[in-house]
N, C-alpha and C. Protein backbone atom coordinates (compact mmCIF):
# COMPACT_ATOMS: atom_id res chain seq x y z
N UNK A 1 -57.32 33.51 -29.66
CA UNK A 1 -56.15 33.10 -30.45
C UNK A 1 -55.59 31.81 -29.89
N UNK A 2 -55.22 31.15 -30.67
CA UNK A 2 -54.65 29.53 -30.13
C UNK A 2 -53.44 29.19 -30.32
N UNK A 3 -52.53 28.88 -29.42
CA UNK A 3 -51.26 28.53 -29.54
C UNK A 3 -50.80 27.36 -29.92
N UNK A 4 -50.04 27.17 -31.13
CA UNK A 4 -49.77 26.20 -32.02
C UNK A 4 -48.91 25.54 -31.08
N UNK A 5 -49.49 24.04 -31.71
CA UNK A 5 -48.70 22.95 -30.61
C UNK A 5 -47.06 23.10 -30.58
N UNK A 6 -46.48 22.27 -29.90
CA UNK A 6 -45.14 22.61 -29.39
C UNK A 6 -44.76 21.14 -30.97
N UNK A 7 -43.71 21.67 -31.75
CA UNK A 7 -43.29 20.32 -32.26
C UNK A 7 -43.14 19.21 -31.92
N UNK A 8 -43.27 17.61 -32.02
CA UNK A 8 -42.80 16.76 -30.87
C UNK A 8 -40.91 16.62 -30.93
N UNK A 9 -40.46 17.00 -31.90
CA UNK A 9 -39.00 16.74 -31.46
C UNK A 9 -38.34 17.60 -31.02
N UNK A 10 -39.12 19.16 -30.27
CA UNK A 10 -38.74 20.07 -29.52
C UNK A 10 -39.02 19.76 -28.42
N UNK A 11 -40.12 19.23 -28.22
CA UNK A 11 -41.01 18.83 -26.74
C UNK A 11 -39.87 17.66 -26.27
N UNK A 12 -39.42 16.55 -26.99
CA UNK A 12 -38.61 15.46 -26.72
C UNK A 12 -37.24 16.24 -26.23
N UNK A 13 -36.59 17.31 -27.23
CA UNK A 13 -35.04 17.31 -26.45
C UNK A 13 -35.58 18.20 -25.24
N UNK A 14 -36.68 19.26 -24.99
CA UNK A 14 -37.13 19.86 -23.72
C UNK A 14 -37.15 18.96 -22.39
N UNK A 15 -37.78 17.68 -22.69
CA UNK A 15 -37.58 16.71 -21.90
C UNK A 15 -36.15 15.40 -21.60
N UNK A 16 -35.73 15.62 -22.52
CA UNK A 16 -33.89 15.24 -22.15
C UNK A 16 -33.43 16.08 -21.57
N UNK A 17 -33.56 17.78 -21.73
CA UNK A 17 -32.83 18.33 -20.98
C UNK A 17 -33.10 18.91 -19.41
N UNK A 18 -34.39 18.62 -19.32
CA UNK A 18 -34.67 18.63 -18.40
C UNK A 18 -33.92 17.33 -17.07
N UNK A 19 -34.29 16.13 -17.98
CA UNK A 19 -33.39 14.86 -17.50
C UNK A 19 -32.44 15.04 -17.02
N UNK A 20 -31.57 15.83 -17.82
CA UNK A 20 -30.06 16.07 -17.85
C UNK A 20 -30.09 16.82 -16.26
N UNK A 21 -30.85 17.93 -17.03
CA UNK A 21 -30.62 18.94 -15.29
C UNK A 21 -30.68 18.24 -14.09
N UNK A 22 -32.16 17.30 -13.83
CA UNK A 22 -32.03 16.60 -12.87
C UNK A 22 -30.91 15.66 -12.44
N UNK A 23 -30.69 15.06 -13.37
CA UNK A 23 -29.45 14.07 -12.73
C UNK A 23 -28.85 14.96 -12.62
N UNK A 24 -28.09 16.00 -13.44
CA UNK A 24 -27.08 16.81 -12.43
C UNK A 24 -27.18 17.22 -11.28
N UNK A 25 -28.23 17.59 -10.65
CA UNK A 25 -28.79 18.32 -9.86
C UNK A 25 -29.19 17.41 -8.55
N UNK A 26 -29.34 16.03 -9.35
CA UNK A 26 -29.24 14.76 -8.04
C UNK A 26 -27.62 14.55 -7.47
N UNK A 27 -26.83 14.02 -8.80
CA UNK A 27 -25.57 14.10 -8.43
C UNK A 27 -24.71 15.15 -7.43
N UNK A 28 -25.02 16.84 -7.84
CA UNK A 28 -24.63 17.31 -6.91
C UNK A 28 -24.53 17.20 -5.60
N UNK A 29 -26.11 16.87 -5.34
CA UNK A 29 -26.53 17.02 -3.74
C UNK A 29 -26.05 15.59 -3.16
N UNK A 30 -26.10 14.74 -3.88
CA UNK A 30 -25.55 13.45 -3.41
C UNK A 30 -24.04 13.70 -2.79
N UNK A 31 -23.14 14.37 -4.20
CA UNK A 31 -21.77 14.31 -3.73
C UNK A 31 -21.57 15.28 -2.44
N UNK A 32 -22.70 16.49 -1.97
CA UNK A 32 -22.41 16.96 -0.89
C UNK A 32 -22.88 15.63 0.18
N UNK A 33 -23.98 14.87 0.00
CA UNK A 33 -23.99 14.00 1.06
C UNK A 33 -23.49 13.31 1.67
N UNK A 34 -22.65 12.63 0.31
CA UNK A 34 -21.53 11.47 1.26
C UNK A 34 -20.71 12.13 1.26
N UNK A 35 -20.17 13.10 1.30
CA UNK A 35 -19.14 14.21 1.98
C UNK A 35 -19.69 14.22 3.72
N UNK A 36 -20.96 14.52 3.66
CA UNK A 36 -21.56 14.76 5.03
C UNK A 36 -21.57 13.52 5.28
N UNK A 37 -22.48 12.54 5.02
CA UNK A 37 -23.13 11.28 5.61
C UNK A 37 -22.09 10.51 5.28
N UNK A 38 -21.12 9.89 4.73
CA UNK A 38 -20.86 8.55 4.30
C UNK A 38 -21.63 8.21 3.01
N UNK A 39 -20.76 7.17 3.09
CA UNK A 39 -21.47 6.08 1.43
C UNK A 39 -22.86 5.18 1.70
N UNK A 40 -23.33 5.72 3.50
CA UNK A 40 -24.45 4.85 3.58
C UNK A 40 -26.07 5.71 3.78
N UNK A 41 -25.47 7.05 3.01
CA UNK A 41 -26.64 8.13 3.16
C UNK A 41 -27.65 7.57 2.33
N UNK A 42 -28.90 7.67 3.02
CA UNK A 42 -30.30 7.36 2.46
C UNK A 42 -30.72 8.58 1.09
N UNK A 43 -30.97 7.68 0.28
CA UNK A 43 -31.44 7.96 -0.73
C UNK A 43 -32.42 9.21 -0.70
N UNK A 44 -33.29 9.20 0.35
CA UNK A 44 -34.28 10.40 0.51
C UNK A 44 -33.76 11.20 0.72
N UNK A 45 -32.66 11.40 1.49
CA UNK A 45 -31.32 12.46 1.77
C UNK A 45 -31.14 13.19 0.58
N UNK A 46 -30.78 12.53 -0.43
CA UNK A 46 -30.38 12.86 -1.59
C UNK A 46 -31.00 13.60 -2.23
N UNK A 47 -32.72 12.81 -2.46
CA UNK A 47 -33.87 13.46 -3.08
C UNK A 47 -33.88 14.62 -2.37
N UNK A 48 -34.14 14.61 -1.27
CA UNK A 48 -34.55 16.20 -0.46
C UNK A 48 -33.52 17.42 -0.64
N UNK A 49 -32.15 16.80 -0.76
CA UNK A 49 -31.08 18.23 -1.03
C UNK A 49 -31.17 18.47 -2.16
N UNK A 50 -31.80 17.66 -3.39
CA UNK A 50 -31.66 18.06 -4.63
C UNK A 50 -33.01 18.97 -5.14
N UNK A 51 -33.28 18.38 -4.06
CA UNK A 51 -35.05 19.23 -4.77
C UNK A 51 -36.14 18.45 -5.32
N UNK A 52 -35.24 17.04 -5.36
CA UNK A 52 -36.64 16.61 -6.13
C UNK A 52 -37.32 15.41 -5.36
N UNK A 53 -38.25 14.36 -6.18
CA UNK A 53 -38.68 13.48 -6.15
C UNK A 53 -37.88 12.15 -5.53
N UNK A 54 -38.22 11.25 -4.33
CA UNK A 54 -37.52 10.06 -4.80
C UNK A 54 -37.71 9.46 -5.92
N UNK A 55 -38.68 9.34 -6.52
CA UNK A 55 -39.18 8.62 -7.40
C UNK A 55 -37.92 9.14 -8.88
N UNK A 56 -37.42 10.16 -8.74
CA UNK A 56 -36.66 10.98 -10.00
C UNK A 56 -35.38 10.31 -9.86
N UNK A 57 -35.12 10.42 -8.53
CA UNK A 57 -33.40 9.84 -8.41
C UNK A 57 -33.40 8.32 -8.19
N UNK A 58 -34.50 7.34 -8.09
CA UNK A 58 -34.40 5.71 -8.52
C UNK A 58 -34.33 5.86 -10.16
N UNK A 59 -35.20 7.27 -10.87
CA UNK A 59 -35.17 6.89 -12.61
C UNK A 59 -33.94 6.54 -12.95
N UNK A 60 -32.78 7.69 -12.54
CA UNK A 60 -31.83 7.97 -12.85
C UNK A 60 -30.73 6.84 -12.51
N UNK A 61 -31.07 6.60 -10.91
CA UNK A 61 -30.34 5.81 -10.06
C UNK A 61 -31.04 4.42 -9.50
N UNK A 62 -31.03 3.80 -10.21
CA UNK A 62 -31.54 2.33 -9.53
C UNK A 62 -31.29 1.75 -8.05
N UNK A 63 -29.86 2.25 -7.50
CA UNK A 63 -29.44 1.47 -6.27
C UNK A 63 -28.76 2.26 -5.88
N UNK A 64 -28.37 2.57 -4.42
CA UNK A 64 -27.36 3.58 -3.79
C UNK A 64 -25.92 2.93 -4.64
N UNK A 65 -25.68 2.13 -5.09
CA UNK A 65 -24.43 1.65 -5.82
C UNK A 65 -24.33 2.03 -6.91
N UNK A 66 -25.79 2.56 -7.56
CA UNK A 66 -25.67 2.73 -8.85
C UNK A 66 -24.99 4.65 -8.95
N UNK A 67 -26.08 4.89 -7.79
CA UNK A 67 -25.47 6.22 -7.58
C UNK A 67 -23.91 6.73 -7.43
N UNK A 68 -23.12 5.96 -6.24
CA UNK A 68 -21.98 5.68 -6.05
C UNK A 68 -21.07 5.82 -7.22
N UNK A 69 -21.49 5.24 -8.08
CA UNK A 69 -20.81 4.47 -9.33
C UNK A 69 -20.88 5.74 -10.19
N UNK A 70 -21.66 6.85 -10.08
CA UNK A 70 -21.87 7.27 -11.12
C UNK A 70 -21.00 8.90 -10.35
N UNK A 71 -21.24 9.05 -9.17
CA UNK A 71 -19.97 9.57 -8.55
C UNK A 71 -19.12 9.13 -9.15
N UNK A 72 -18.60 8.35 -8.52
CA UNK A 72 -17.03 8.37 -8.86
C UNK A 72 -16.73 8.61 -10.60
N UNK A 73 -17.55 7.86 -11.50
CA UNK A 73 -17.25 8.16 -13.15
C UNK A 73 -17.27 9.53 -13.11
N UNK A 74 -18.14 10.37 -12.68
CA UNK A 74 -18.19 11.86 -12.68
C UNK A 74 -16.70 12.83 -11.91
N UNK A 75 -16.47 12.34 -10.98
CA UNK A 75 -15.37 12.54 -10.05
C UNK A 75 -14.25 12.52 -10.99
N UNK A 76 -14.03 11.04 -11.37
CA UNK A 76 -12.67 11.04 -12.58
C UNK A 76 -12.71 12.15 -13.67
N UNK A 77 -13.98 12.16 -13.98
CA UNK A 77 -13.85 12.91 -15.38
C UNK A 77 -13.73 14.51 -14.77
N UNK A 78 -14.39 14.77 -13.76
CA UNK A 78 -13.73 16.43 -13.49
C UNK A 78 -12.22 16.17 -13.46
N UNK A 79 -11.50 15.40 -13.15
CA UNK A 79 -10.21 15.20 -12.51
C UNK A 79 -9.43 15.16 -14.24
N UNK A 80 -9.72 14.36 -14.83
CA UNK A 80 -9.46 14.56 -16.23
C UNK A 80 -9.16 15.95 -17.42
N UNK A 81 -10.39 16.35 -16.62
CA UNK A 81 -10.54 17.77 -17.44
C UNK A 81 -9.69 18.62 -17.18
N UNK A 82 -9.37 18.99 -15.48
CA UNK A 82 -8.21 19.37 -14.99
C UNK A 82 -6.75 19.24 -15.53
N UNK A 83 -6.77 17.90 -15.50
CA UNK A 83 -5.78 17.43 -16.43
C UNK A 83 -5.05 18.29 -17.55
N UNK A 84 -6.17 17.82 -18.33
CA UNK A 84 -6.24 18.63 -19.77
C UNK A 84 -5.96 19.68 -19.91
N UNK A 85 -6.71 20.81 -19.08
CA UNK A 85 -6.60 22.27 -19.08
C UNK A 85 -5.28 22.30 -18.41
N UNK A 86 -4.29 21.71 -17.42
CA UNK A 86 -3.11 21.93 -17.46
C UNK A 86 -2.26 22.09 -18.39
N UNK A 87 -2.45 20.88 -19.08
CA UNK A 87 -1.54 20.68 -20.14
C UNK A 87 -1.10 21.87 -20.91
N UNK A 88 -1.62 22.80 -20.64
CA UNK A 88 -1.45 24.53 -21.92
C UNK A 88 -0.29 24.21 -22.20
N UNK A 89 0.12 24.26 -23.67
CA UNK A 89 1.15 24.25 -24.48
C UNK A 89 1.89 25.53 -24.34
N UNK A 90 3.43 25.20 -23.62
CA UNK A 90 4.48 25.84 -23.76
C UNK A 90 4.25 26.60 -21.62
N UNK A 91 3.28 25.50 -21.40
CA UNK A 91 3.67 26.11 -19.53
C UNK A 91 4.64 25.35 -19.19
N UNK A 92 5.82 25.77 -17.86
CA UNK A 92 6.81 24.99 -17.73
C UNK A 92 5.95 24.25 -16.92
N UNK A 93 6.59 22.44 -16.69
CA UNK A 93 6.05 21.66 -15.76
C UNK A 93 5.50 21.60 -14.65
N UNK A 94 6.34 22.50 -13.93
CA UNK A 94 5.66 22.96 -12.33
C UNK A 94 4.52 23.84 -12.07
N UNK A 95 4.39 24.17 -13.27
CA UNK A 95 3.21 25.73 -13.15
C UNK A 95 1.99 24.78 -13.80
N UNK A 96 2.49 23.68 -14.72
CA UNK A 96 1.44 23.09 -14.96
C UNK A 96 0.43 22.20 -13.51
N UNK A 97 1.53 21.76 -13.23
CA UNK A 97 1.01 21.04 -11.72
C UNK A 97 0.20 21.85 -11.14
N UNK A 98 0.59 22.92 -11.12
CA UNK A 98 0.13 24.21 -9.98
C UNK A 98 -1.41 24.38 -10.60
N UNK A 99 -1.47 24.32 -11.89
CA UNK A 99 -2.87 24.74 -12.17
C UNK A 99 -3.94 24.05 -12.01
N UNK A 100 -3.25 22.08 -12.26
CA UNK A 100 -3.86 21.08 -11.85
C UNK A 100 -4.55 20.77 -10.52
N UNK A 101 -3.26 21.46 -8.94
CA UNK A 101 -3.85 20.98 -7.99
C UNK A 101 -4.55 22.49 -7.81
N UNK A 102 -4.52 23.78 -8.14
CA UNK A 102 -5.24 24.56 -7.89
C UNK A 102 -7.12 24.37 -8.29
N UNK A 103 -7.00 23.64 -9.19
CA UNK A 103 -8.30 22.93 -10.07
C UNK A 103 -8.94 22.29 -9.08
N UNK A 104 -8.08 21.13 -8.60
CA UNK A 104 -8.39 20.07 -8.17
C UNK A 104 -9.25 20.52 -6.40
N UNK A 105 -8.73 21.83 -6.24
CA UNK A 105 -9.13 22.51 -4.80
C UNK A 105 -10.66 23.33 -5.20
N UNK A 106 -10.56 23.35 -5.92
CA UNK A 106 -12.01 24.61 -6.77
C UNK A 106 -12.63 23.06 -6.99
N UNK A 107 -12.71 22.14 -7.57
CA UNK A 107 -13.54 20.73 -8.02
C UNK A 107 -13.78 19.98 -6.18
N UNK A 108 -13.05 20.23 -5.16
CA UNK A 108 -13.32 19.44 -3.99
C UNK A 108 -14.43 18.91 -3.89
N UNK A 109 -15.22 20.03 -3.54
CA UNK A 109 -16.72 19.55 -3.17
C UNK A 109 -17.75 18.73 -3.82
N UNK A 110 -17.09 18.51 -5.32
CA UNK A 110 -17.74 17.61 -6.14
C UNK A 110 -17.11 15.94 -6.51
N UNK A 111 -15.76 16.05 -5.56
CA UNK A 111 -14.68 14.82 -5.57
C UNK A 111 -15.07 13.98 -4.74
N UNK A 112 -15.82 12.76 -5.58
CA UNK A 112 -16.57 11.40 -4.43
C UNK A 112 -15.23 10.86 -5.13
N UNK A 113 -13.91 10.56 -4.50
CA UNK A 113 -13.60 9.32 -4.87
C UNK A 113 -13.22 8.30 -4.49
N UNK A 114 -12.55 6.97 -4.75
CA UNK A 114 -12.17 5.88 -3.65
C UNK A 114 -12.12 6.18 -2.53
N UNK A 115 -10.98 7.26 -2.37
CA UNK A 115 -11.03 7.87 -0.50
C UNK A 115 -11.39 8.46 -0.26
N UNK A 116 -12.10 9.32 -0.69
CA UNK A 116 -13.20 10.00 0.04
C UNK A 116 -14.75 9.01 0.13
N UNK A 117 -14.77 7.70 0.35
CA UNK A 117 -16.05 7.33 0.44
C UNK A 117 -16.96 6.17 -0.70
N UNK A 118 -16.06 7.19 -1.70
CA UNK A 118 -16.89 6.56 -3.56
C UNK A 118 -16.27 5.11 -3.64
N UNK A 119 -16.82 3.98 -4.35
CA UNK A 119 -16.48 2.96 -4.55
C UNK A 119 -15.51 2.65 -5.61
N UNK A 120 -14.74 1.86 -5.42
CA UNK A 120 -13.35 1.59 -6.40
C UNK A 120 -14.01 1.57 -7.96
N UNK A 121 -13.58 2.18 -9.22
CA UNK A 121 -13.94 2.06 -10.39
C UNK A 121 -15.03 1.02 -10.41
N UNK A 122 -16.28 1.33 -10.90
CA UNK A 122 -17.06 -0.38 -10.63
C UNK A 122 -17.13 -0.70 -12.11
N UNK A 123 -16.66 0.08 -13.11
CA UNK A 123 -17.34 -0.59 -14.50
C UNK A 123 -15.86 0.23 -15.38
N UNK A 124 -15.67 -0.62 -16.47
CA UNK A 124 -14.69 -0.50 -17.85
C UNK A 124 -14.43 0.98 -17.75
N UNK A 125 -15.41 1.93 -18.15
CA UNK A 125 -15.53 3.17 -18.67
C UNK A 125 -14.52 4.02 -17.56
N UNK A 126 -15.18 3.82 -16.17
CA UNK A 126 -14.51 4.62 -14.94
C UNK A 126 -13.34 4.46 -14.92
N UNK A 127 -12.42 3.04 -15.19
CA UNK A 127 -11.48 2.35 -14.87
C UNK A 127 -10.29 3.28 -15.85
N UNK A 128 -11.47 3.05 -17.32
CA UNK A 128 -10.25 4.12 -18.28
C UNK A 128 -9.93 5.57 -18.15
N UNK A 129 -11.08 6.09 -17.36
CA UNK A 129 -11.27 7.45 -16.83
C UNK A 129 -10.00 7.54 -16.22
N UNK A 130 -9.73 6.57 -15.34
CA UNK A 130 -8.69 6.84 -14.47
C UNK A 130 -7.47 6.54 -14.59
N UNK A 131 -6.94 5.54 -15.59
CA UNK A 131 -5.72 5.31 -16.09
C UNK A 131 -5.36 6.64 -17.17
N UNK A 132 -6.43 7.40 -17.76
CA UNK A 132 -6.43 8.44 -18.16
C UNK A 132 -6.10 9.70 -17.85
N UNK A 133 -6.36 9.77 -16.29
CA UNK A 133 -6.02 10.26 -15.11
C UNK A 133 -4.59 10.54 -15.12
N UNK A 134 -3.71 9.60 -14.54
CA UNK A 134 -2.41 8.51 -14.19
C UNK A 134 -1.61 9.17 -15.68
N UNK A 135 -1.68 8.81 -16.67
CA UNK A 135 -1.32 9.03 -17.74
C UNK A 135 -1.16 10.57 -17.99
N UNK A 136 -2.13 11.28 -17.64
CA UNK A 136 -1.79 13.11 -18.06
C UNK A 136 -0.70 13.86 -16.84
N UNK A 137 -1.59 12.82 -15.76
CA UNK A 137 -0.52 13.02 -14.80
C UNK A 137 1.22 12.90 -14.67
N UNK A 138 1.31 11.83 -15.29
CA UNK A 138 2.34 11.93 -15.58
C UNK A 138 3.05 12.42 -16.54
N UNK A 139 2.61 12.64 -17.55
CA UNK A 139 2.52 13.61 -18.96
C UNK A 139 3.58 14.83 -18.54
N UNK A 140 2.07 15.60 -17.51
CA UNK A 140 3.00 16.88 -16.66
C UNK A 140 3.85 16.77 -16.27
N UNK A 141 4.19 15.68 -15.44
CA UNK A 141 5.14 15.66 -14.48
C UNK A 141 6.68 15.39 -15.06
N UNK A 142 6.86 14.56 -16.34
CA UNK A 142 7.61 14.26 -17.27
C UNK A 142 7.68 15.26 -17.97
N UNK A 143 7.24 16.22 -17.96
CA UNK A 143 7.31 17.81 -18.69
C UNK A 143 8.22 18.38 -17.96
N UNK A 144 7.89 18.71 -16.48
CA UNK A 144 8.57 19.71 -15.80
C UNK A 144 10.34 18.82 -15.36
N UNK A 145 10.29 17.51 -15.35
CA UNK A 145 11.69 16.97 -15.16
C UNK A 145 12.21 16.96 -16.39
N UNK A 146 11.72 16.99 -17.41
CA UNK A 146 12.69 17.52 -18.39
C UNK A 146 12.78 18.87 -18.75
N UNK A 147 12.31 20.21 -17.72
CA UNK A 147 12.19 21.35 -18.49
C UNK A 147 13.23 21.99 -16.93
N UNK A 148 13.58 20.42 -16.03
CA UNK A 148 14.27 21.35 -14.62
C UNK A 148 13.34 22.06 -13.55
N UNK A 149 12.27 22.02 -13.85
CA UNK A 149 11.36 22.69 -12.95
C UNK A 149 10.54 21.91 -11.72
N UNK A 150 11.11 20.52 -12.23
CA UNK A 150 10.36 19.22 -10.78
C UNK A 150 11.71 18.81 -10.62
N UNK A 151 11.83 17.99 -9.60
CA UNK A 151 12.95 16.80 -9.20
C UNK A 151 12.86 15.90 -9.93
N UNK A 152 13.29 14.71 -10.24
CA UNK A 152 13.36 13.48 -10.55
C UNK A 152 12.87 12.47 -9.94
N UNK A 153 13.31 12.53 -8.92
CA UNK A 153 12.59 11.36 -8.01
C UNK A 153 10.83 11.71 -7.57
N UNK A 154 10.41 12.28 -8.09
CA UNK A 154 9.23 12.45 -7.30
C UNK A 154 8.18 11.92 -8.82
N UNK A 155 7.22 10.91 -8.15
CA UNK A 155 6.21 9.84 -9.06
C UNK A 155 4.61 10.39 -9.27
N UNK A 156 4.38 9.87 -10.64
CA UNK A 156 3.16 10.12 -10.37
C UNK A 156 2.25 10.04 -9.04
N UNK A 157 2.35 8.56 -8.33
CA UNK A 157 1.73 8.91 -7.67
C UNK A 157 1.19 9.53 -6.48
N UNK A 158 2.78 10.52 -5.82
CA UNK A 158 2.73 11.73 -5.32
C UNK A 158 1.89 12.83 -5.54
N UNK A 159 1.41 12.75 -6.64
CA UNK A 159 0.53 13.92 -7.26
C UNK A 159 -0.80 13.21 -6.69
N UNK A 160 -1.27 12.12 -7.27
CA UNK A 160 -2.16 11.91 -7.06
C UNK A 160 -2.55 11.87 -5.72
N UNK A 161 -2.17 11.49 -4.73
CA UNK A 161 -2.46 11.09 -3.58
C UNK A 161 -2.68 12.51 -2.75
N UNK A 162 -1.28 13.57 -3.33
CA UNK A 162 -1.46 14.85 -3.08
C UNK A 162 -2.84 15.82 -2.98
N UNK A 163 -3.52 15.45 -4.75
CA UNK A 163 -4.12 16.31 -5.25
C UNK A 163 -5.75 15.24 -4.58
N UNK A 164 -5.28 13.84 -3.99
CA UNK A 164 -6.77 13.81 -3.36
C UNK A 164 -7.08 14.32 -2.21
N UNK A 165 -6.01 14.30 -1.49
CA UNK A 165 -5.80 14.98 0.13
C UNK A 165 -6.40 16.68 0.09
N UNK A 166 -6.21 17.70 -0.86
CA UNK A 166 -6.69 18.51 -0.84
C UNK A 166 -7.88 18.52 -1.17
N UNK A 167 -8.27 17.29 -2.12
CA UNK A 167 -9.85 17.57 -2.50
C UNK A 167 -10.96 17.56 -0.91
N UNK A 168 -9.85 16.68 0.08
CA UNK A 168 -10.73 16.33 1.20
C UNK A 168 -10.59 17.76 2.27
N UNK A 169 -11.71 18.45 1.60
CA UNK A 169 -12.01 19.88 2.53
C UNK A 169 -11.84 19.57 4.32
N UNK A 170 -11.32 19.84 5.17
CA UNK A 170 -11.27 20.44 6.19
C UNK A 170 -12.57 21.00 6.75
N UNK A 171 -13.46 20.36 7.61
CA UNK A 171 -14.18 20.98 8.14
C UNK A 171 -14.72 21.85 8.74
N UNK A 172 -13.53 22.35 9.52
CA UNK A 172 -13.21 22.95 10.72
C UNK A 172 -12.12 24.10 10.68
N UNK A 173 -11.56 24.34 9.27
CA UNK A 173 -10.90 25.01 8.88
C UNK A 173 -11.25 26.03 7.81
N UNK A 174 -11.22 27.66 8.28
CA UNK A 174 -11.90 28.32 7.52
C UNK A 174 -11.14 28.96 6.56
N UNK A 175 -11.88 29.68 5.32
CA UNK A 175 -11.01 29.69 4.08
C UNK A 175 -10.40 28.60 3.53
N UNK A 176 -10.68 27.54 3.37
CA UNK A 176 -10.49 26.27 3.33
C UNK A 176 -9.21 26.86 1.74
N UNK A 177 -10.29 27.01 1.17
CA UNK A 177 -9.23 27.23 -0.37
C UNK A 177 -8.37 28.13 -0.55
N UNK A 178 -8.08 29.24 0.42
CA UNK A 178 -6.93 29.96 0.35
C UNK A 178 -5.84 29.20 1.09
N UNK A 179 -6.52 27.99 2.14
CA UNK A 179 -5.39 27.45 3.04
C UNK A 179 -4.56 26.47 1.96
N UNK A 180 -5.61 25.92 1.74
CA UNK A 180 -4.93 25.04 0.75
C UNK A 180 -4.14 25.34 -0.70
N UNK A 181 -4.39 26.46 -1.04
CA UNK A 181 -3.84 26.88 -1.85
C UNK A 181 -2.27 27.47 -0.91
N UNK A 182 -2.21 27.92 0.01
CA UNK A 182 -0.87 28.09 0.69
C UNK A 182 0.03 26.12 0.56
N UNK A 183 -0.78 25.38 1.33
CA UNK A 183 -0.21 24.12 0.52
C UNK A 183 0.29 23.97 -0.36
N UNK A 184 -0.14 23.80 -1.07
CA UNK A 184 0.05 24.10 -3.03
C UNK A 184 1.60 24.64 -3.18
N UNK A 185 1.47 25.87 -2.54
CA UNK A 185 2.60 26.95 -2.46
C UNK A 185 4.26 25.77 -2.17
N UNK A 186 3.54 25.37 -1.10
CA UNK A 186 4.75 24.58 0.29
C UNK A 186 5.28 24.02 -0.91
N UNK A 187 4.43 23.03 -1.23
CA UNK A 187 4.50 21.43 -2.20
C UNK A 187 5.55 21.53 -3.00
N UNK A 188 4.69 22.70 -3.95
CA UNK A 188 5.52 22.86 -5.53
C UNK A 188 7.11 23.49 -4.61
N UNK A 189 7.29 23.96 -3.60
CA UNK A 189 8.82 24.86 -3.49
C UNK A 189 9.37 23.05 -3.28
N UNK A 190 9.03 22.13 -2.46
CA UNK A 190 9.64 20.90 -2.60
C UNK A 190 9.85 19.97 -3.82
N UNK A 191 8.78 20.03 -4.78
CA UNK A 191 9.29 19.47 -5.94
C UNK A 191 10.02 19.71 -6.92
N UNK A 192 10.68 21.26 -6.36
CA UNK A 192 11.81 22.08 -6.94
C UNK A 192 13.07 21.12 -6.79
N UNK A 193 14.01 20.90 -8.33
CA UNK A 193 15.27 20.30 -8.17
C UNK A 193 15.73 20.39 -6.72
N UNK A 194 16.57 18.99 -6.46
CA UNK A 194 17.19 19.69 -4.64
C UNK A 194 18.54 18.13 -4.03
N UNK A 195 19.03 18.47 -4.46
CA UNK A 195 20.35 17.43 -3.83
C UNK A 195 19.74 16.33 -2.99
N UNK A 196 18.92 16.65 -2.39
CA UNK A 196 18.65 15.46 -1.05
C UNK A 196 17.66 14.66 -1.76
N UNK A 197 17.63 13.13 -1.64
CA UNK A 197 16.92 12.80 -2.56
C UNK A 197 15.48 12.02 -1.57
N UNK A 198 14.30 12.19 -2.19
CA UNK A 198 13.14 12.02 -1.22
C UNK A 198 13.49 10.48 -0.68
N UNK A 199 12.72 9.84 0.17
CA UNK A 199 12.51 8.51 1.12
C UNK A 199 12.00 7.70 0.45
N UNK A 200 12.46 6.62 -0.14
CA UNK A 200 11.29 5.42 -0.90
C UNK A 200 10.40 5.12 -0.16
N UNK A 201 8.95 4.86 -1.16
CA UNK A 201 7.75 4.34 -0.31
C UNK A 201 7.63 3.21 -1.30
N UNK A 202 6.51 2.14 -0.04
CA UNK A 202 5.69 0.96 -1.23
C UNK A 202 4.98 1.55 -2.54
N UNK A 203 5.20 0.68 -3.51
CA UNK A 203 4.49 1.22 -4.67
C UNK A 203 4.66 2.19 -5.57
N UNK A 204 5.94 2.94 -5.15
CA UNK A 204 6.57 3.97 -6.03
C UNK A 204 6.50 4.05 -7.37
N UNK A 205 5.64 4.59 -8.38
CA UNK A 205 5.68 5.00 -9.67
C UNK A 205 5.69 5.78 -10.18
């Protein structure tokens, strides 16, 4: 009995998705690398934690920059999504935050970004990723000061700077995500309304 050929435009998306898997599957192991190594981890590094080929992660990735680059676009857009899924219609402001940086502690290990290592936005797309970012961020945060549930004085980019500091896991510290989730706890009781008004910093927005 003979088995009828495979269609070719089944065989074609079989082989996109296969694509797909791999680059995911490069990306992962990468973003554990420069977690471990730095932004100057060898490429074979990469290939070998992912499982595959060098030859698979130059298809994908032309240059350790290209890789970099594609961190960080990936990085923003988990950070985005977070975002989003805060936003649930009709949460008060502070609980929204809470779900954001609780997100943002579960996404760590996949967060290459500026400070942790990843290179500053390198192209248009990343750049909007991240003013996109900035924007929901503040969204929330302009939610909960008008709903009484944040302070006033406290800026977007408190959150942000906040919610990168937790992405940066602790090495040496075990239960990493229950600790940090006690953080979380601290934070939000301070961005509770409160007479004393916080310390100006450079750059306040």
């Amino acid at each position: 009995m003979t088995t009828k050929a495979q269609p070719n435009e089944a065989r074609r998306r079989e082989l996109r998705r296969d694509a797909a898997d791999n680059r995911e599957r490069v990306l992962t192991a990468a973003a554990a690398a420069v977690r471990r190594e730095g932004a100057a981890v060898p490429m074979a590094a990469v290939a070998a934690d992912a499982g595959v080929g060098i030859g698979t992660v130059y298809r994908h990735f032309p240059s350790r920059e290209a890789l970099l680059g594609a961190l960080t676009h990936r990085s923003f857009q988990l950070v985005l999504d977070a975002v989003d899924r805060a936003a649930e219609p009709d949460r008060p402001g502070i609980e929204a935050v809470r779900s954001f940086l609780d997100q943002t502690i579960e996404h760590g290990p996949d967060l290459v970004l500026p400070m942790h290592g990843g290179p500053f936005p390198p192209d248009q797309e990343t750049v909007a990723l991240q003013v996109e970012v900035r924007r929901g961020l503040g969204l929330l945060l302009c939610r909960g000061q008008r709903d009484g549930t944040i302070r006033h004085d406290v800026r977007t980019a408190d959150l942000v700077v906040f919610g990168a500091m937790l992405a940066q896991q602790l090495p040496h510290v075990p239960d990493w995500n229950e600790k940090a989730r006690r953080l979380v706890d601290i934070y939000l009781a301070g961005l509770a309304p409160a007479t004393r008004s916080l310390r100006k910093s450079g750059g306040d927005e």
